[in-house]
Protein backbone atom coordinates (compact mmCIF):
# COMPACT_ATOMS: atom_id res chain seq x y z
CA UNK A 1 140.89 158.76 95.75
CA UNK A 2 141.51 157.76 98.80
CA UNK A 3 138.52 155.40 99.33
CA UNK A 4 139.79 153.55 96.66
CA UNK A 5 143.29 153.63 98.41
CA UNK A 6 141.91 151.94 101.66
CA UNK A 7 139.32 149.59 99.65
CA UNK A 8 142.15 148.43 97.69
CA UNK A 9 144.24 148.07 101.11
CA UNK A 10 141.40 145.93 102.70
CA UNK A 11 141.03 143.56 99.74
CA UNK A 12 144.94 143.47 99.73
CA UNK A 13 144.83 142.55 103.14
CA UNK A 14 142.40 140.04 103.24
CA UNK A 15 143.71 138.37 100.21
CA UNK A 16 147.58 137.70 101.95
CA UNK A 17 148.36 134.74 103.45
CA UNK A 18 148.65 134.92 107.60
CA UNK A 19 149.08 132.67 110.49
CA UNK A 20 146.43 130.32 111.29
CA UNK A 21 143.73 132.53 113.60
CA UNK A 22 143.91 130.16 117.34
CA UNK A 23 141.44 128.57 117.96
CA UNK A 24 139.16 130.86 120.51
CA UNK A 25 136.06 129.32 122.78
CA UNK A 26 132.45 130.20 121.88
CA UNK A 27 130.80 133.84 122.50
CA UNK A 28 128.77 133.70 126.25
CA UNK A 29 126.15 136.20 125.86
CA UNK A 30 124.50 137.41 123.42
CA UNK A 31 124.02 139.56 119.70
CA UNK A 32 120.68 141.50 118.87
CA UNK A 33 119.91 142.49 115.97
CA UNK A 34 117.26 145.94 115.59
CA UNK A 35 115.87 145.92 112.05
CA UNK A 36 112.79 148.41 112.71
CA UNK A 37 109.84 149.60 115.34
CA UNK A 38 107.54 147.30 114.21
CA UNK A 39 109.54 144.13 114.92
CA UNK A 40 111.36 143.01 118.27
CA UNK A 41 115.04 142.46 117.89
CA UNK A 42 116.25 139.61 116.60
CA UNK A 43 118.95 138.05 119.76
CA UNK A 44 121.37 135.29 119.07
CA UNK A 45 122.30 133.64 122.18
CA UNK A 46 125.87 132.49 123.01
CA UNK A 47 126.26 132.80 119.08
CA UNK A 48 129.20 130.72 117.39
CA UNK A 49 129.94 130.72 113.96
CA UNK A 50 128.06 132.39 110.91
CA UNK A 51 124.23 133.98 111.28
CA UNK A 52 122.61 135.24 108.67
CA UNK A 53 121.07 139.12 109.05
CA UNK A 54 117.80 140.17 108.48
CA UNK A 55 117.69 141.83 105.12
CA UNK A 56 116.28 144.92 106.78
CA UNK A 57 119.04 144.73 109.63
CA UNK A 58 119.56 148.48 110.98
CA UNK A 59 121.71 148.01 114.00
CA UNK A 60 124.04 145.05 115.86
CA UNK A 61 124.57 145.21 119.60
CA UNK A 62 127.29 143.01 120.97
CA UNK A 63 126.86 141.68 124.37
CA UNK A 64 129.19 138.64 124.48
CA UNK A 65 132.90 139.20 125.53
CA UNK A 66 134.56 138.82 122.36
CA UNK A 67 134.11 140.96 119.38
CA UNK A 68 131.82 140.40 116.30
CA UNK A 69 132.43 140.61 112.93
CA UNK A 70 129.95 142.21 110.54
CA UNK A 71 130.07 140.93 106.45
CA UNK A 72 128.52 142.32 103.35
CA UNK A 73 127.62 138.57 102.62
CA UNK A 74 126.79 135.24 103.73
CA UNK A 75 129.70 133.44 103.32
CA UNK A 76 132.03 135.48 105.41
CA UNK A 77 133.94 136.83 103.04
CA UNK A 78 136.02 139.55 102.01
CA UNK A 79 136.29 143.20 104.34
CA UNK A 80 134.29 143.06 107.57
CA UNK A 81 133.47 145.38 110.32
CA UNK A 82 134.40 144.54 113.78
CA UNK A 83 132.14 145.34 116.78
CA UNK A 84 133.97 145.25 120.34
CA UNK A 85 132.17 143.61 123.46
CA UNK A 86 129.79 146.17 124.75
CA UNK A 87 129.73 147.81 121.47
CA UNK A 88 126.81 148.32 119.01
CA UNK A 89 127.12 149.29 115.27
CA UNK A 90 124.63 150.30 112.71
CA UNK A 91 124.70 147.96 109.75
CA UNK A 92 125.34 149.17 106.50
CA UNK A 93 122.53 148.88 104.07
CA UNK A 94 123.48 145.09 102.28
CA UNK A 95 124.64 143.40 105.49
CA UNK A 96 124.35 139.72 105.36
CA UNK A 97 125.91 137.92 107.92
CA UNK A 98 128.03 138.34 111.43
CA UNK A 99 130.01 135.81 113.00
CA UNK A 100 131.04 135.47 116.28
């Protein structure tokens, strides 16, 4: 019951019209991306804007000053997860893009 309380808050939330986010300056630094051993991390540097995720993505390290935002699809929609400079998170199984 009450993950279906807080889902319904976050699609409540992200359906309500807000102020206009300001615009902000491009990420310095950089975003890897650990999917498994057998392949080196994927790193986006100085990202800006939308990247897609491996499909296999297992964990996002943020190394840029501002924080990242984690979506369960490619088009940047709908409830993210937010990752705070210096911060890594794993990525939920069905991760598909971050912006930054």
């Amino acid at each position: 019951m009450r993950a279906r309380a807080v889902l319904i808050s976050l699609i409540a939330a992200g359906s309500m019209p807000g102020r206009a986010a300001p615009a902000q300056a491009d990420a310095v630094g950089d975003v890897a991306v650990f999917s498994t051993e057998a392949r080196a991390p994927d790193v986006h540097g100085d990202p800006a804007g939308c990247h897609w995720l491996p499909t296999v993505a297992h964990v996002l390290t943020n190394r840029t000053g501002r924080p990242v935002r984690i979506y369960g699809n490619p088009f940047r929609l709908g409830p993210s997860v937010t990752v705070q400079p210096g911060y890594g998170a794993h990525v939920p199984g069905g991760t598909r893009s971050f912006s930054a």
